[in-house]
Each structure stands twice: as structure tokens, then as C-alpha cells.
PDB file of N, CA and C in Angstrom:
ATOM      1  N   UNK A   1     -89.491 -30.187  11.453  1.00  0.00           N
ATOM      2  CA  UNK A   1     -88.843 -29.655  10.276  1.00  0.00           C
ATOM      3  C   UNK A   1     -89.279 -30.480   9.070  1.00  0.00           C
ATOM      4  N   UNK A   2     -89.857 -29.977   8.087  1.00  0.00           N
ATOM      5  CA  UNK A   2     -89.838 -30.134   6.855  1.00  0.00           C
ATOM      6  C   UNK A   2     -89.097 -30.246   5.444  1.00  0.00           C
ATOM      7  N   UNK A   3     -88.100 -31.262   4.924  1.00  0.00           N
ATOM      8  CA  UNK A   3     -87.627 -30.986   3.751  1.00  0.00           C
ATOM      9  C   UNK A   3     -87.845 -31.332   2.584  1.00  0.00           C
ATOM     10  N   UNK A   4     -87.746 -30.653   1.817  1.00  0.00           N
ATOM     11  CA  UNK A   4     -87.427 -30.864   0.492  1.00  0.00           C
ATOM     12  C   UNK A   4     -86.250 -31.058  -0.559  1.00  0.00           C
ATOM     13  N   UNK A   5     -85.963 -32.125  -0.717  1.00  0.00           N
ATOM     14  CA  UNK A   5     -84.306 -32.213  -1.242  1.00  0.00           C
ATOM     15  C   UNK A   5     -84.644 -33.765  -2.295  1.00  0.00           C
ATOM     16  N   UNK A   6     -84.641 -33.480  -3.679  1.00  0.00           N
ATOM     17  CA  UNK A   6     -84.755 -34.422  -4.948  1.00  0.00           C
ATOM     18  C   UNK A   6     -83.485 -35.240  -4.744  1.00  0.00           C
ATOM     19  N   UNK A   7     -84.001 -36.927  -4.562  1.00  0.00           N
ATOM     20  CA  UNK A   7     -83.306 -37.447  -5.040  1.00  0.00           C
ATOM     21  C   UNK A   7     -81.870 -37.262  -5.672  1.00  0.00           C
ATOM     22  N   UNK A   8     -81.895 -36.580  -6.445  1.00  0.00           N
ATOM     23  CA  UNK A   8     -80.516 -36.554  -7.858  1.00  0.00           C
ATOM     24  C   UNK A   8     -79.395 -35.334  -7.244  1.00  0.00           C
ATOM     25  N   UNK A   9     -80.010 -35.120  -5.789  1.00  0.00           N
ATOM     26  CA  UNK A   9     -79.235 -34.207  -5.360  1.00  0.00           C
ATOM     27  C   UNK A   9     -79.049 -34.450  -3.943  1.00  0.00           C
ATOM     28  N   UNK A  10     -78.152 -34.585  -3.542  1.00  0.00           N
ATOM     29  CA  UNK A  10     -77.636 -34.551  -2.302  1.00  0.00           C
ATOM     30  C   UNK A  10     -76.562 -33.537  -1.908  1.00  0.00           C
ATOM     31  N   UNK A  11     -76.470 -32.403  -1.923  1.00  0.00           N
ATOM     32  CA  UNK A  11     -75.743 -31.537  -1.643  1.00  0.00           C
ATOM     33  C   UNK A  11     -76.484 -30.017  -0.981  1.00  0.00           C
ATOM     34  N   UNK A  12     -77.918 -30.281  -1.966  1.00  0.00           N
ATOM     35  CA  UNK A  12     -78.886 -28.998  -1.811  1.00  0.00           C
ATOM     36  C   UNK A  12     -79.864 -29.100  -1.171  1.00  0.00           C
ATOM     37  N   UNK A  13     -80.727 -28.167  -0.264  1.00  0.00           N
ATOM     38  CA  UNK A  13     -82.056 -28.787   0.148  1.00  0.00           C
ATOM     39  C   UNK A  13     -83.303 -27.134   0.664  1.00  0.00           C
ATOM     40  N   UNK A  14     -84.233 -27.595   1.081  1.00  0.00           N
ATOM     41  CA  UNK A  14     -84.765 -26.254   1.347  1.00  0.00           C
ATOM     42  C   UNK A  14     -85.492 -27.458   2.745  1.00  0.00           C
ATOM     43  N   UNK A  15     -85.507 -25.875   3.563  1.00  0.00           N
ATOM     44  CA  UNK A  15     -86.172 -26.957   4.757  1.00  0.00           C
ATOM     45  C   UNK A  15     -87.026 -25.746   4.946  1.00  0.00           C
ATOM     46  N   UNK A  16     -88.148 -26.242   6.155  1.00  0.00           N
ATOM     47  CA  UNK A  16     -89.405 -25.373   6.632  1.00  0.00           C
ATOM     48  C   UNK A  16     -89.043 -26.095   8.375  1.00  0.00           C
ATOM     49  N   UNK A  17     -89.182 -25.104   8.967  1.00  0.00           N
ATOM     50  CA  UNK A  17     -88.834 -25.287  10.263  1.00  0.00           C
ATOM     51  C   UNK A  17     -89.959 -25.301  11.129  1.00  0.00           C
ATOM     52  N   UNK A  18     -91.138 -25.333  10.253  1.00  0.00           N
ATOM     53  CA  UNK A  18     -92.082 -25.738  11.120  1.00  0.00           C
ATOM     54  C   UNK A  18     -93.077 -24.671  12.237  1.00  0.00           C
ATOM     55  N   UNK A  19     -94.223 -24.718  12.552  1.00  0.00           N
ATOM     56  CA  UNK A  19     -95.140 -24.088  13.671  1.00  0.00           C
ATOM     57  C   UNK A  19     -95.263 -22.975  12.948  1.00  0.00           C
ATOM     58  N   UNK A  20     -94.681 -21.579  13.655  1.00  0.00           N
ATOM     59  CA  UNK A  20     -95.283 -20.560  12.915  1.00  0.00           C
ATOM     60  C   UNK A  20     -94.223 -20.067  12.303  1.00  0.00           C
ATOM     61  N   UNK A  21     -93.018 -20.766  12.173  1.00  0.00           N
ATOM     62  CA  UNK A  21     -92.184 -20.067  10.825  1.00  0.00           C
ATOM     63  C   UNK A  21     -92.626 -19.726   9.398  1.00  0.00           C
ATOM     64  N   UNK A  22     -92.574 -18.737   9.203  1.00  0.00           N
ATOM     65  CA  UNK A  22     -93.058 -18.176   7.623  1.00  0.00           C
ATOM     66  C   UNK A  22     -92.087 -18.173   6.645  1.00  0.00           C
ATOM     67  N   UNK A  23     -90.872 -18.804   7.361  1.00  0.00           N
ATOM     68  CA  UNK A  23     -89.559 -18.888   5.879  1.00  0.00           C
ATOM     69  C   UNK A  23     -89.072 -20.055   5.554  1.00  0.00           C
ATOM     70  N   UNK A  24     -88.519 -20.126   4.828  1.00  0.00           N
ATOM     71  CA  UNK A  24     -87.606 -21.377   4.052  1.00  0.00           C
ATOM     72  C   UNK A  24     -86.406 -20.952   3.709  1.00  0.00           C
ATOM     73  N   UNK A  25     -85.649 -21.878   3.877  1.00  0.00           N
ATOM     74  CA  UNK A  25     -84.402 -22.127   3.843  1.00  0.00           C
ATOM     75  C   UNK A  25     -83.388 -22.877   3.172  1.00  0.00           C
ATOM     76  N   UNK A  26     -82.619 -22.523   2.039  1.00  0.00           N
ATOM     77  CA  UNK A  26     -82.113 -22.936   1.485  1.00  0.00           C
ATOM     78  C   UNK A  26     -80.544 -23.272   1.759  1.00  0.00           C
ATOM     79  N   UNK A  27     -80.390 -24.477   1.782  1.00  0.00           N
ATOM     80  CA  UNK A  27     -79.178 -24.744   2.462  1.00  0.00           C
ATOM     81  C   UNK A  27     -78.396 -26.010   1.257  1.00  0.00           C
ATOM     82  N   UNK A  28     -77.087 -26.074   1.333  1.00  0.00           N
ATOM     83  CA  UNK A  28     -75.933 -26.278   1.147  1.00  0.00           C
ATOM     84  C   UNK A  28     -75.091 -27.406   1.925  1.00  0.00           C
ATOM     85  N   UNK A  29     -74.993 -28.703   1.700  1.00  0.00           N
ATOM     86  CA  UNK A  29     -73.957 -29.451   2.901  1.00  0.00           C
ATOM     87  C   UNK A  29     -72.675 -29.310   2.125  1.00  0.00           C
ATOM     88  N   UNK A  30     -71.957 -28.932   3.098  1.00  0.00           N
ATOM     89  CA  UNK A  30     -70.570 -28.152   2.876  1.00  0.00           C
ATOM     90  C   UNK A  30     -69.768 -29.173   4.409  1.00  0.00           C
ATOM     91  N   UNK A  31     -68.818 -29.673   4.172  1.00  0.00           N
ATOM     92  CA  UNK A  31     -67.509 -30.271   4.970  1.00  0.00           C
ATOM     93  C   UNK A  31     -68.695 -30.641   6.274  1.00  0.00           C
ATOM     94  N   UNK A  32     -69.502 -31.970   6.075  1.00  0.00           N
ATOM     95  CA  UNK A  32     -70.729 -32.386   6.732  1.00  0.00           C
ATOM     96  C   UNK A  32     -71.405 -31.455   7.819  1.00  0.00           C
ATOM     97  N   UNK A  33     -71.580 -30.210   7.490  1.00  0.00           N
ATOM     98  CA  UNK A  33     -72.583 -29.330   8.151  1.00  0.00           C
ATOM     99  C   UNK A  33     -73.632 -28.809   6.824  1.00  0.00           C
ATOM    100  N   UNK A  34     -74.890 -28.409   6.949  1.00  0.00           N
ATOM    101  CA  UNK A  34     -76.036 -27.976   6.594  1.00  0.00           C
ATOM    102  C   UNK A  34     -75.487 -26.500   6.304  1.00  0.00           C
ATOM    103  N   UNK A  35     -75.229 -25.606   5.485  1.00  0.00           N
ATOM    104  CA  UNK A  35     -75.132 -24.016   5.915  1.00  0.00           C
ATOM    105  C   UNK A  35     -76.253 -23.293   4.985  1.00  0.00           C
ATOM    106  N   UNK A  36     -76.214 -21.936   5.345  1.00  0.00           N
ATOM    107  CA  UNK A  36     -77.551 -21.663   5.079  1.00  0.00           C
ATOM    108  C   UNK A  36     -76.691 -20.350   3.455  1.00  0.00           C
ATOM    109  N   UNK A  37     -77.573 -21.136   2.588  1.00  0.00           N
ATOM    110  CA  UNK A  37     -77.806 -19.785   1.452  1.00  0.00           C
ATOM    111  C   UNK A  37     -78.147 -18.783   1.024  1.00  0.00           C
ATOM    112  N   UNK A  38     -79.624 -19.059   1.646  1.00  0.00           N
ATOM    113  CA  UNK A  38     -80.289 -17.969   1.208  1.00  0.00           C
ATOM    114  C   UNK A  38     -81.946 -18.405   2.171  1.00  0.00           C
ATOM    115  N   UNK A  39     -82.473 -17.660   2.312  1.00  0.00           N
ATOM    116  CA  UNK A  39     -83.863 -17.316   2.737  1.00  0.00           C
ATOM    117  C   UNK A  39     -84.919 -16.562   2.908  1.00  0.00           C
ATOM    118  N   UNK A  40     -85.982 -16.988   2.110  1.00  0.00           N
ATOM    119  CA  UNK A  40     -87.156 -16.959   1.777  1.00  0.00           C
ATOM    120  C   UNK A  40     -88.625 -16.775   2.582  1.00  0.00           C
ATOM    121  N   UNK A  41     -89.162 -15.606   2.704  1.00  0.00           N
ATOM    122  CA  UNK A  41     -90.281 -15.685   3.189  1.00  0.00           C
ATOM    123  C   UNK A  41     -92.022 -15.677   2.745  1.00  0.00           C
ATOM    124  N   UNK A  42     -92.632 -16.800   3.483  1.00  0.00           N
ATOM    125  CA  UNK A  42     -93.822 -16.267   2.288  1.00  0.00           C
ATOM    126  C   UNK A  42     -94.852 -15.049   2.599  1.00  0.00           C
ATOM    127  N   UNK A  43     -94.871 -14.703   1.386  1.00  0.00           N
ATOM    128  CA  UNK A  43     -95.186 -12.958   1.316  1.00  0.00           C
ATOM    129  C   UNK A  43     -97.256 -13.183   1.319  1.00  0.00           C
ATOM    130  N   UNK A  44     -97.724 -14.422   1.271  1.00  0.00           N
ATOM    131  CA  UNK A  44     -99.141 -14.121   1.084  1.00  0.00           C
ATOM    132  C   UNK A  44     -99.535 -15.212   2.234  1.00  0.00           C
ATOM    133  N   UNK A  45     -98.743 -15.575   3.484  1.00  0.00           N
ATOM    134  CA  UNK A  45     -99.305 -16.313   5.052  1.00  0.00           C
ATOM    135  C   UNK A  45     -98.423 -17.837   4.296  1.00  0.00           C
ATOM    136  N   UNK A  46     -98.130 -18.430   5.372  1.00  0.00           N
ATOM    137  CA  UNK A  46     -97.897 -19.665   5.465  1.00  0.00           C
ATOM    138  C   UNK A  46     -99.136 -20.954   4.746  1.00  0.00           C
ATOM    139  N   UNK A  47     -98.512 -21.432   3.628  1.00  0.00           N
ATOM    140  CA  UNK A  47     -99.284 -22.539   2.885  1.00  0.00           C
ATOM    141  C   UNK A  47     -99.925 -23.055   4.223  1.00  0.00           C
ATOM    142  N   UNK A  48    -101.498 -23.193   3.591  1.00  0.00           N
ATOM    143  CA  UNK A  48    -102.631 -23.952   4.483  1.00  0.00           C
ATOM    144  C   UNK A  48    -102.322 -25.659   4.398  1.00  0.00           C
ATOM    145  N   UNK A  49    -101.929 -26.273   3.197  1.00  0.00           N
ATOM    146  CA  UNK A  49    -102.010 -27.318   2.687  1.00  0.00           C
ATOM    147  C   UNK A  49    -100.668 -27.879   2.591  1.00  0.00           C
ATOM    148  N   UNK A  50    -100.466 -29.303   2.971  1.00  0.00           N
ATOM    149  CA  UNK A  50     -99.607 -29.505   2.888  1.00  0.00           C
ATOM    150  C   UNK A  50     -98.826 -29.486   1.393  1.00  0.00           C
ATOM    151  N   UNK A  51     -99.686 -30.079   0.334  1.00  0.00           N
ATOM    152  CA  UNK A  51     -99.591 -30.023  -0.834  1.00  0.00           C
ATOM    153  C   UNK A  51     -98.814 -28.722  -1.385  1.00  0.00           C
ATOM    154  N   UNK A  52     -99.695 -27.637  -1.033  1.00  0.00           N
ATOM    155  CA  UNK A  52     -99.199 -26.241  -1.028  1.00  0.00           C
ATOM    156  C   UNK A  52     -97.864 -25.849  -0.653  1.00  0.00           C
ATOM    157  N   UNK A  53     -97.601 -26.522   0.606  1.00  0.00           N
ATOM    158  CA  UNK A  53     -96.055 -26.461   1.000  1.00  0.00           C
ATOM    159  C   UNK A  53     -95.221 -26.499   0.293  1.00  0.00           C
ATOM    160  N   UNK A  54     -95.201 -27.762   0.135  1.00  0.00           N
ATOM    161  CA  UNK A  54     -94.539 -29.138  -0.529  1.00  0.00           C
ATOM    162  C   UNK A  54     -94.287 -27.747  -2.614  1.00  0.00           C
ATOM    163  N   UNK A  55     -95.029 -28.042  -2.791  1.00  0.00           N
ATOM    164  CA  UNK A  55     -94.929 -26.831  -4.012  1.00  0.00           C
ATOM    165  C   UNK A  55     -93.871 -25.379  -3.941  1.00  0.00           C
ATOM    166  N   UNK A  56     -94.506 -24.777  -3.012  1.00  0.00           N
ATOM    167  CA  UNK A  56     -93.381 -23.547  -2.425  1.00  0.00           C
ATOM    168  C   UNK A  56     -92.292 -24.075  -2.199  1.00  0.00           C
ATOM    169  N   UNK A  57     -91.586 -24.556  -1.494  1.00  0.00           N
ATOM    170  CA  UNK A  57     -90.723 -25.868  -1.770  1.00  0.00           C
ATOM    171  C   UNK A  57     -90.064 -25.986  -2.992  1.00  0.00           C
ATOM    172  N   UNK A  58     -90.517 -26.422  -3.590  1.00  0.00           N
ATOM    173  CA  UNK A  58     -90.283 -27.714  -4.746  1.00  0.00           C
ATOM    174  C   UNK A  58     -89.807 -26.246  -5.548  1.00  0.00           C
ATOM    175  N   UNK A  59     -90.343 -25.143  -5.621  1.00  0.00           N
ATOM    176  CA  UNK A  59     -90.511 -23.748  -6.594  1.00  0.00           C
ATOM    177  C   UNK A  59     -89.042 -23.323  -6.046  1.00  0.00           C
ATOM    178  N   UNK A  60     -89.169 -22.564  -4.897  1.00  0.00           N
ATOM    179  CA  UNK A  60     -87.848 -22.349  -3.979  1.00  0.00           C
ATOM    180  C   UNK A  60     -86.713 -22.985  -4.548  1.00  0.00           C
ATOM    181  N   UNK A  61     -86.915 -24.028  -4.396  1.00  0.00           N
ATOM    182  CA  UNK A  61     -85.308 -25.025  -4.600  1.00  0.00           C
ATOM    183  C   UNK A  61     -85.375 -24.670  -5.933  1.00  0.00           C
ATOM    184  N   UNK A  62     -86.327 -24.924  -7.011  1.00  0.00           N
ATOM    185  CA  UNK A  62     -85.804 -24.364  -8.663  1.00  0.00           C
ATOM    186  C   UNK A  62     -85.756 -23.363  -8.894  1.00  0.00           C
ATOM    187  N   UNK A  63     -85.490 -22.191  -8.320  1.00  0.00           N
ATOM    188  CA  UNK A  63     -85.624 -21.176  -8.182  1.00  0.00           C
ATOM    189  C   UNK A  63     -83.991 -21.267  -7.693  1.00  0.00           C
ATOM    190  N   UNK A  64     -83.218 -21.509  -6.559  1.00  0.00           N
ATOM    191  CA  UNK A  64     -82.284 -20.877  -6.291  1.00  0.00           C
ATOM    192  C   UNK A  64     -81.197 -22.127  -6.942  1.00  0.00           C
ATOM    193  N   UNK A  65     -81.645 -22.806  -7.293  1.00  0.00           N
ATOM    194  CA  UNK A  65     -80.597 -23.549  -8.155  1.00  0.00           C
ATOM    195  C   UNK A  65     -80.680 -22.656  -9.524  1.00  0.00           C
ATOM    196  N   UNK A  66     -81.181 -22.224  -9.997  1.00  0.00           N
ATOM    197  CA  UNK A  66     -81.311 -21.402 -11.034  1.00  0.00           C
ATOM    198  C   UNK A  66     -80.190 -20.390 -10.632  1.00  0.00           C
ATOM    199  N   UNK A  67     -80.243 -19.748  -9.291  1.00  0.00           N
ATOM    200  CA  UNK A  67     -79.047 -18.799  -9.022  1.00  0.00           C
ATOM    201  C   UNK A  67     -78.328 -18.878  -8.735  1.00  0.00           C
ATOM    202  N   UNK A  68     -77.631 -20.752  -8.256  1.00  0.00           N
ATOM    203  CA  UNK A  68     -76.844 -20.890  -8.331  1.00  0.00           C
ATOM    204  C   UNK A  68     -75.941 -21.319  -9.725  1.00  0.00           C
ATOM    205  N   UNK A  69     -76.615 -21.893 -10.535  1.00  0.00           N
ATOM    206  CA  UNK A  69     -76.048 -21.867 -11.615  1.00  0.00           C
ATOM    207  C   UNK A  69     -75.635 -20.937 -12.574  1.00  0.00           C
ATOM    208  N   UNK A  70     -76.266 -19.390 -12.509  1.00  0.00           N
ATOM    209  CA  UNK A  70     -76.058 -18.762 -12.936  1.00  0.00           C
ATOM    210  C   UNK A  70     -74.732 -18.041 -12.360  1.00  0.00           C
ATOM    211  N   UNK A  71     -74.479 -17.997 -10.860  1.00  0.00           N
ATOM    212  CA  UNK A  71     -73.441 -17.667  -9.881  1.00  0.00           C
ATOM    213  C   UNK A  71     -71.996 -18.495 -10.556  1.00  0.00           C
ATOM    214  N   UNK A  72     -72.712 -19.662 -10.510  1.00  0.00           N
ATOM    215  CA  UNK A  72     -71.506 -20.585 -11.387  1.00  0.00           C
ATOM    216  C   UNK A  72     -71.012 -20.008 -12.584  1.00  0.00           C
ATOM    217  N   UNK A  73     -71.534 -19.805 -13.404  1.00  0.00           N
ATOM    218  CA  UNK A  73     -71.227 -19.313 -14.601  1.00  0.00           C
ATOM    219  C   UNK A  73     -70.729 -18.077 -15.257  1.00  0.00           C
ATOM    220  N   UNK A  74     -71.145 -16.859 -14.289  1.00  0.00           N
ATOM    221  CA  UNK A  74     -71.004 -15.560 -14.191  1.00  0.00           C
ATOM    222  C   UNK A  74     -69.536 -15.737 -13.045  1.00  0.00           C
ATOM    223  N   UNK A  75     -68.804 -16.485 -12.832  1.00  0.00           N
ATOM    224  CA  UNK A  75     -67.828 -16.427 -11.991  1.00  0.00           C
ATOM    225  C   UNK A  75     -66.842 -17.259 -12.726  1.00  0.00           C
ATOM    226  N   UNK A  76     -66.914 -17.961 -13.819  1.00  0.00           N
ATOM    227  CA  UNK A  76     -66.267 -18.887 -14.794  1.00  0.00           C
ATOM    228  C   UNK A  76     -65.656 -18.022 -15.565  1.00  0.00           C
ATOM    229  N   UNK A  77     -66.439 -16.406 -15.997  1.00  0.00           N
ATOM    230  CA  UNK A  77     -65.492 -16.177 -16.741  1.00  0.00           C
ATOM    231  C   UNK A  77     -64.744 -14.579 -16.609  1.00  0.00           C
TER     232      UNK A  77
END
């Protein structure tokens, strides 16, 4: 398994599960379990490169923090 989870955040993360999984996973630690948000598949084959990964990734997670903040906000009022 593969993650991606910044420093400045410990609550959020996207993981890659590795071999021939083609999705990612965006997950949530909620009352110390991992739960799952939302998930993502890649639509043009599984990144060759790790680099590449690591990017899809990095995109993913700013990407659904984007919807979660907007979820936040659109529910505030």
C-alpha cells in the first residue's frame, strides 16, 4: 500500500493499494478507524512511474479536499 497524506494533515489521506489496483482512495480517520470517502479510478492505465503516482495522488487529495470544503460550507448555511 501506498500513501499519500501531507504533513499539516493528519485526519485525511489517499492510499493506492498496490499490484494491479487501478483506484485510489480517499479516506478519513474517524473514532481511530481509516473510512473510506470517496474513490477514484485511473481512466488512462495505472501511472508507469512512481513519480507519476505520487502526482495522481498529491492531485486526488487536492482535489477532494476541495470537496470537502466546499461540503463544509454548502452545509453551514
Amino acid at each position: 500500500m501506498l500513501v499519500y497524506q501531507p504533513e499539516f494533515d493528519t485526519l485525511h489521506r489517499v492510499i493506492w493499494n498496490g499490484g494491479e489496483s487501478s483506484m485510489l482512495h480517499f479516506q478519513k480517520l474517524k473514532d481511530g478507524e481509516w473510512k473510506y470517502l470517496d474513490t477514484m479510478s485511473f481512466m488512462s492505465g495505472i501511472p508507469t512511474g512512481t513519480k507519476e503516482l505520487y502526482n495522481e495522488m498529491r492531485e486526488y487529495y487536492n482535489y477532494s479536499m476541495t470537496m470537502v470544503q466546499d461540503l463544509m460550507y454548502a452545509v453551514s448555511f
